[in-house]
N, C-alpha and C. Protein backbone atom coordinates (compact mmCIF):
# COMPACT_ATOMS: atom_id res chain seq x y z
N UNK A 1 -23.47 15.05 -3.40
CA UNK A 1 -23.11 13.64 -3.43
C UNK A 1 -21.59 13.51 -3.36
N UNK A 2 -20.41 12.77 -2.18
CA UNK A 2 -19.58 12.40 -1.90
C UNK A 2 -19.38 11.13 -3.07
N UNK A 3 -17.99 11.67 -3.91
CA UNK A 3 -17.42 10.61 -4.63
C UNK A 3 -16.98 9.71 -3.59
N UNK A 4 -17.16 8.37 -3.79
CA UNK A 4 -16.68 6.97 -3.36
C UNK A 4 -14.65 7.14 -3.76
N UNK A 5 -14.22 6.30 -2.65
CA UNK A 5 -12.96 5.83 -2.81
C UNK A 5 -12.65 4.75 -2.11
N UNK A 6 -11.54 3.93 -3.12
CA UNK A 6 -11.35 3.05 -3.10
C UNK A 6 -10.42 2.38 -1.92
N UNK A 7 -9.71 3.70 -1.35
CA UNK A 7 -8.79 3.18 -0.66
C UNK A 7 -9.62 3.54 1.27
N UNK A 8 -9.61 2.68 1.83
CA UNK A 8 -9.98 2.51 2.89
C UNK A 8 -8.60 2.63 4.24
N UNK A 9 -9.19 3.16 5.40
CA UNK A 9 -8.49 2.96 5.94
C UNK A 9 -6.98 1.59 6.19
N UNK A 10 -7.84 1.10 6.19
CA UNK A 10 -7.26 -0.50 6.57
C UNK A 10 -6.47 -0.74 5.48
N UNK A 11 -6.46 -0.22 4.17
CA UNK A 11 -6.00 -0.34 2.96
C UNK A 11 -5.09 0.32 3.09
N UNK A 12 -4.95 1.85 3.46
CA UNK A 12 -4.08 2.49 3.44
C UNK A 12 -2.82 2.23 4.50
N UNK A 13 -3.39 1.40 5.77
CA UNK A 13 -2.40 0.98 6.54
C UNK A 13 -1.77 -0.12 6.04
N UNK A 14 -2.74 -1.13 5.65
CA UNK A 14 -1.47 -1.76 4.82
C UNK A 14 -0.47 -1.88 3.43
N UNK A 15 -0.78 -0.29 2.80
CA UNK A 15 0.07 0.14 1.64
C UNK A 15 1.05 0.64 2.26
N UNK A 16 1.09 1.20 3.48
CA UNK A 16 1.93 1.83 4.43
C UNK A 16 3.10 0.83 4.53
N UNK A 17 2.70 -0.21 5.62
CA UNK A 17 3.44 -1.21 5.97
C UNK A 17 4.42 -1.77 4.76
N UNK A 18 3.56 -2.26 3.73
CA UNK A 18 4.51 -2.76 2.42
C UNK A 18 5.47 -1.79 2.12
N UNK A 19 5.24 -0.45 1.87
CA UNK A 19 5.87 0.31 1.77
C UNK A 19 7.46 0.77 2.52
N UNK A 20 7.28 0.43 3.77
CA UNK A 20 7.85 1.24 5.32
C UNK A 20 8.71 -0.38 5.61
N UNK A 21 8.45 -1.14 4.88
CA UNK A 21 8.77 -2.99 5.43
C UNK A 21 10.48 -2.99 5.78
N UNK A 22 10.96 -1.96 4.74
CA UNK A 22 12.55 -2.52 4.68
C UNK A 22 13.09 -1.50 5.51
N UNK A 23 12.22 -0.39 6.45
CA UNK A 23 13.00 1.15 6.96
C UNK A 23 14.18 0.76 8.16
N UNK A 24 14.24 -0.42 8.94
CA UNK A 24 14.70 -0.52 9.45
C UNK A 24 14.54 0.15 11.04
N UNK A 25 14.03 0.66 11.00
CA UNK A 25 13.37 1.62 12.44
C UNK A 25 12.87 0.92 13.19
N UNK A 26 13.20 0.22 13.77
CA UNK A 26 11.75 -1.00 15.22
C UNK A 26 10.69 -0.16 15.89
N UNK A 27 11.42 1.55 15.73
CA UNK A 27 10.37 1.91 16.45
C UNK A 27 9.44 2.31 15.60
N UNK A 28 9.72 2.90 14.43
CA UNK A 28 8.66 3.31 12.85
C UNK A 28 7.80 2.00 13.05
N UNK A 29 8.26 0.80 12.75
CA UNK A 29 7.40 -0.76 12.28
C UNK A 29 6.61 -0.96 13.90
N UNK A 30 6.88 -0.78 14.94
CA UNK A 30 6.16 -0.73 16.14
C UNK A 30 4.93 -0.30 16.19
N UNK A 31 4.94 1.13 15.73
CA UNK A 31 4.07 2.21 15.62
C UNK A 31 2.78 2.04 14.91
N UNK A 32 3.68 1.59 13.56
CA UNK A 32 2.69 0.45 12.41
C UNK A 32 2.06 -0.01 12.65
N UNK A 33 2.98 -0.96 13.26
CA UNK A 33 2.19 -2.35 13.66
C UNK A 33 0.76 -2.12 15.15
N UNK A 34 1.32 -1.20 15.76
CA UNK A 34 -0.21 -0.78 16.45
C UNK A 34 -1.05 -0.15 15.93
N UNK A 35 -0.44 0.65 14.91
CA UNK A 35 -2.27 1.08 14.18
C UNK A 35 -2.66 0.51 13.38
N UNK A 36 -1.75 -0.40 12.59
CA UNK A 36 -2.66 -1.31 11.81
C UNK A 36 -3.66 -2.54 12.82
N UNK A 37 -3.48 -2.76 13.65
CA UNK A 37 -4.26 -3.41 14.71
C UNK A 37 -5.18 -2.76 15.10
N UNK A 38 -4.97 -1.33 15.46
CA UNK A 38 -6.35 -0.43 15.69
C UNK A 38 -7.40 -0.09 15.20
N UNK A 39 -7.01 -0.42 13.54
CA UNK A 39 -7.64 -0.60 12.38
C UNK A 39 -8.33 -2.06 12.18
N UNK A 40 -8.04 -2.85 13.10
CA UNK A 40 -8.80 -4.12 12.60
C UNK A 40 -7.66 -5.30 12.25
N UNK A 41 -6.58 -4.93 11.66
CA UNK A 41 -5.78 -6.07 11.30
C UNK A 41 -4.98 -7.21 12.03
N UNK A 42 -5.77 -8.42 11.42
CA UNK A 42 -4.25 -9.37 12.34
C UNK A 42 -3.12 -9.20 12.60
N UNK A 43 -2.43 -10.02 12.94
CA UNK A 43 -1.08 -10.43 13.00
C UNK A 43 -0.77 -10.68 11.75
N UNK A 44 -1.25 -11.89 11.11
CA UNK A 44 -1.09 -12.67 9.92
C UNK A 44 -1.49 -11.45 9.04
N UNK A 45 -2.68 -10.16 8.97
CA UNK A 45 -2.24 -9.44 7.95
C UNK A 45 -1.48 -8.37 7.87
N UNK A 46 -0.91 -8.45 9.05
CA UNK A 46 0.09 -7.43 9.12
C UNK A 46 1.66 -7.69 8.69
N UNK A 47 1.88 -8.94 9.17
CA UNK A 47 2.81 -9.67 8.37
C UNK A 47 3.23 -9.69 6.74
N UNK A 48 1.78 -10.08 6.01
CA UNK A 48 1.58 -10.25 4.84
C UNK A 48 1.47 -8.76 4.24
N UNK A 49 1.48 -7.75 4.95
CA UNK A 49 1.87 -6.10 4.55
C UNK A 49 3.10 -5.73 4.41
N UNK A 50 3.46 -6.25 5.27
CA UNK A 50 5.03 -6.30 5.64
C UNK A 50 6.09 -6.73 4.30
N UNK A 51 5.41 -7.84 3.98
CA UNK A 51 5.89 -8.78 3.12
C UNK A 51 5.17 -8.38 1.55
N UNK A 52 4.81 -7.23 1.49
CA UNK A 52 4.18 -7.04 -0.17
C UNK A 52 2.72 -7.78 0.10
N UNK A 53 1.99 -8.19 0.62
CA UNK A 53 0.80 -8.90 0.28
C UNK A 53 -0.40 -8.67 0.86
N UNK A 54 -1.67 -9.63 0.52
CA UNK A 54 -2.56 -9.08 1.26
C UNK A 54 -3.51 -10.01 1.15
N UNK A 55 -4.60 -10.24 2.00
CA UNK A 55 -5.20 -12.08 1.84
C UNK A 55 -6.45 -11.42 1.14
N UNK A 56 -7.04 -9.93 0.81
CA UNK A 56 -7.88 -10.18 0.11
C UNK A 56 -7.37 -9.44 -0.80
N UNK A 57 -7.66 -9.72 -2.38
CA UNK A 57 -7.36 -9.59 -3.65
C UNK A 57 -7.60 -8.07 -4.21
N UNK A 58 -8.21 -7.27 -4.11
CA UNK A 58 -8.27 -6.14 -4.14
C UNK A 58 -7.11 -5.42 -3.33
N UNK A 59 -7.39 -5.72 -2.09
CA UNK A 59 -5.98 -4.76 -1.47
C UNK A 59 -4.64 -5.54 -1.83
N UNK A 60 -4.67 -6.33 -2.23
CA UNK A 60 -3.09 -7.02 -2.85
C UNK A 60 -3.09 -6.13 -4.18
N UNK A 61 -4.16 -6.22 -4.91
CA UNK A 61 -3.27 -5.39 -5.94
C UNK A 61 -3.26 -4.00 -5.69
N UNK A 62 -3.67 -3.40 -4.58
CA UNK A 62 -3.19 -1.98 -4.86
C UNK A 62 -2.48 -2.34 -3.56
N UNK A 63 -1.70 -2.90 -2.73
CA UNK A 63 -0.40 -3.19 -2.35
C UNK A 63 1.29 -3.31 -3.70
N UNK A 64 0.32 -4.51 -4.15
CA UNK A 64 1.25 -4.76 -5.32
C UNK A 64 1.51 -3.31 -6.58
N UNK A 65 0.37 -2.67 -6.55
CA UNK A 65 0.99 -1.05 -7.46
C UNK A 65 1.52 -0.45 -6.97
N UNK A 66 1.53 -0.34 -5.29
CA UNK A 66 2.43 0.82 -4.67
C UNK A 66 3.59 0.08 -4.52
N UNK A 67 3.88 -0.80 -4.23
CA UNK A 67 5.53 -1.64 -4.35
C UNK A 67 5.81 -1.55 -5.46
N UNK A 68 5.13 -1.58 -6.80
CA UNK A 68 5.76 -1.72 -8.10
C UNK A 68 5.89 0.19 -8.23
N UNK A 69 4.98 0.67 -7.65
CA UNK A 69 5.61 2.34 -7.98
C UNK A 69 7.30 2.88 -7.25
N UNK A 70 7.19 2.21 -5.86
CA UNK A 70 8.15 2.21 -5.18
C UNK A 70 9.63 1.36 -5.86
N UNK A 71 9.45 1.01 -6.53
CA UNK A 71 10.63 -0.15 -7.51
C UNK A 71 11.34 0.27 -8.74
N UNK A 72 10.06 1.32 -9.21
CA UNK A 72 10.28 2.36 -10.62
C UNK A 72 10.74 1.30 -11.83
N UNK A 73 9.93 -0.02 -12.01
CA UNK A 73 10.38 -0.50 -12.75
C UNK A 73 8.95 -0.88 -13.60
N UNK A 74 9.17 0.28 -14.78
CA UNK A 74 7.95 0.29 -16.14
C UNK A 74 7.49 -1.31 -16.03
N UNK A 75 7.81 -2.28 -16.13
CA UNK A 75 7.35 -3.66 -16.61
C UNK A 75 6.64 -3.67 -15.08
N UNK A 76 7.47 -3.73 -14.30
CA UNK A 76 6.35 -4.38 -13.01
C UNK A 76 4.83 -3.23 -12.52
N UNK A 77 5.45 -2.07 -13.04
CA UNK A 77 4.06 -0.86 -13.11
C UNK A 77 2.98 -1.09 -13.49
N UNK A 78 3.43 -1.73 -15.19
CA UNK A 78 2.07 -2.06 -15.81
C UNK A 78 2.05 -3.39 -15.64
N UNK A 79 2.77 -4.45 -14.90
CA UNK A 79 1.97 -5.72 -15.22
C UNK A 79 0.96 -5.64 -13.42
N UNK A 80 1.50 -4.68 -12.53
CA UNK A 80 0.43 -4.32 -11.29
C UNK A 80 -0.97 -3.68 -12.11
N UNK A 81 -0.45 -2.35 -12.49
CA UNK A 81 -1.99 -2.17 -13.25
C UNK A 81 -2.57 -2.89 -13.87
N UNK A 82 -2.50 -4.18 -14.60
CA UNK A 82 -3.40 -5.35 -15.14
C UNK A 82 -4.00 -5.76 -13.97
N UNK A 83 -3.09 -5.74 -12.96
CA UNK A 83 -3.61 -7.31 -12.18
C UNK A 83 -4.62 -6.34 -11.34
N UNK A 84 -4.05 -4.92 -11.33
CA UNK A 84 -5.45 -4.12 -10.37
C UNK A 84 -6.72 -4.12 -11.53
N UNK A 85 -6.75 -3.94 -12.79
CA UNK A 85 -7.70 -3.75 -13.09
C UNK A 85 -8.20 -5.37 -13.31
N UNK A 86 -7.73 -6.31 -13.26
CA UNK A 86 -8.33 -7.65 -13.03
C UNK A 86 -8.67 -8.34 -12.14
N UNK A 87 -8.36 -7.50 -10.81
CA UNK A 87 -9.28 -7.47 -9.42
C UNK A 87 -10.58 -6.75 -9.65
N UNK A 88 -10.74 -5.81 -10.54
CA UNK A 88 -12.11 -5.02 -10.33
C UNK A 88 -12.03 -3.76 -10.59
N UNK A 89 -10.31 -2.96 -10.15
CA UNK A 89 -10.47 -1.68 -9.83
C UNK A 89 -10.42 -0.70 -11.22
N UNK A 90 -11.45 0.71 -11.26
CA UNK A 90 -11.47 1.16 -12.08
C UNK A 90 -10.29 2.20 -12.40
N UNK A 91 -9.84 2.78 -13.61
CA UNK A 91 -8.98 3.56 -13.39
C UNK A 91 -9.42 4.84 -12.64
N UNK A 92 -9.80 5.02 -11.94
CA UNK A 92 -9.98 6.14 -11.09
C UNK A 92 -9.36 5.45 -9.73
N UNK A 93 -9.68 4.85 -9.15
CA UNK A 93 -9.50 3.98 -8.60
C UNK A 93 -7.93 3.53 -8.43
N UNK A 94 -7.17 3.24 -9.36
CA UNK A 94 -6.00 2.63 -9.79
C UNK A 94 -4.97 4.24 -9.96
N UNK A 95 -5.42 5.14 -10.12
CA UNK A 95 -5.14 6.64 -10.12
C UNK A 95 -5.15 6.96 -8.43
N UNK A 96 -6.27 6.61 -7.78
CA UNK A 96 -6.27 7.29 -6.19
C UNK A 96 -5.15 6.49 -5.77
N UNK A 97 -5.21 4.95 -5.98
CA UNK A 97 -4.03 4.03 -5.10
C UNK A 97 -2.55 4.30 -5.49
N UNK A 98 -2.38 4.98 -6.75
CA UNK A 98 -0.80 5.46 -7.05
C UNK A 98 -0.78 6.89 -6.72
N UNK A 99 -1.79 7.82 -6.88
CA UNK A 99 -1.49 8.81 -5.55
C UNK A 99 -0.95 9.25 -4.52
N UNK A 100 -1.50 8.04 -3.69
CA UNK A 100 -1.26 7.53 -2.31
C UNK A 100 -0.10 7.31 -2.67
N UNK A 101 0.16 6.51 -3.09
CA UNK A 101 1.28 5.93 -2.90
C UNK A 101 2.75 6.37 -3.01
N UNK A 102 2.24 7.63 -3.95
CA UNK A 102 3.39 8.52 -4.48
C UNK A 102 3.55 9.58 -3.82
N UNK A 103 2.28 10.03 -2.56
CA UNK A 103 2.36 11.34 -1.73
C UNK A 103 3.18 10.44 -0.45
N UNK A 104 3.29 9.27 -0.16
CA UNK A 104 3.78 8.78 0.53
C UNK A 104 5.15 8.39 0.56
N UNK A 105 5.73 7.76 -0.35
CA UNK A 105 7.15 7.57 -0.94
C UNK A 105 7.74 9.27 -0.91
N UNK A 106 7.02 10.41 -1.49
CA UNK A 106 7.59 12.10 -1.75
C UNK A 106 7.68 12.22 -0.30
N UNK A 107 7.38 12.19 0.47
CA UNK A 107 7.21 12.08 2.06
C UNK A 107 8.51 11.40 2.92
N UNK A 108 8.79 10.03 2.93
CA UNK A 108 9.90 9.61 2.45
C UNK A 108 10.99 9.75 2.14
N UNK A 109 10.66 10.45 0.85
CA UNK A 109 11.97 10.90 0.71
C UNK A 109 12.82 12.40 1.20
N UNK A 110 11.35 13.08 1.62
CA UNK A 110 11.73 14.63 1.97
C UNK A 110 11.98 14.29 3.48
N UNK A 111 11.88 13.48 3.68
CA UNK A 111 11.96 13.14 5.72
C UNK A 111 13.73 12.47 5.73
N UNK A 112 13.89 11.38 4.48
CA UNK A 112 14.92 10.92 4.46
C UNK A 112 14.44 9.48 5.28
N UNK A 113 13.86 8.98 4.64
CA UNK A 113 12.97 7.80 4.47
C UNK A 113 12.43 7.39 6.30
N UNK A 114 12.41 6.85 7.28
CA UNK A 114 11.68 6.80 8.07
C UNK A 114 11.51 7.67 8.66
């Protein structure tokens, strides 16, 4: 039996995007921006990735934990982990999405950010 996870493709492209929003690269956010489309996403939610957000509530808050991991600021850490576990998500769950999020930022930073 395959453990379930929480983070989905489409999820992970747009933790990406929030993440990658400020790199400055047109050609990095280009790149993005076509696979998050390949994946299914609008315009409008690719934007709202871009911008920290996300129109459905689950992937906003594990948008909103990987921006608050990316920020390193204790208060906004745990007031994201409330709001993920008041979307639904379990801490296992809330553990895989700061994972991600942290093998991605270590990535980042060993590349020298884009």
């Amino acid at each position: 039996m395959s453990e379930a996870h929480i983070l989905t493709r489409r999820m992970k492209v747009q933790i990406i995007l929030a993440l990658l929003s400020d790199c400055g690269c047109e050609m990095t956010l280009s790149g993005l921006r076509l696979d998050a489309r390949r994946h299914g996403l609008t315009g409008a939610e690719i934007e709202a990735a871009l911008a920290g957000r996300s129109f459905d509530a689950c992937t906003g808050a594990a948008v909103a934990l990987s921006c608050a991991l990316r920020a390193g600021e204790v208060d906004a850490l745990d007031a994201a982990r409330q709001k993920a576990r008041a979307f639904g998500l379990r801490p296992d769950e809330i553990a895989e999405v700061e994972h991600f999020a942290q093998e991605l930022l270590h990535d980042l930073v060993s590349r020298g950010r884009c």
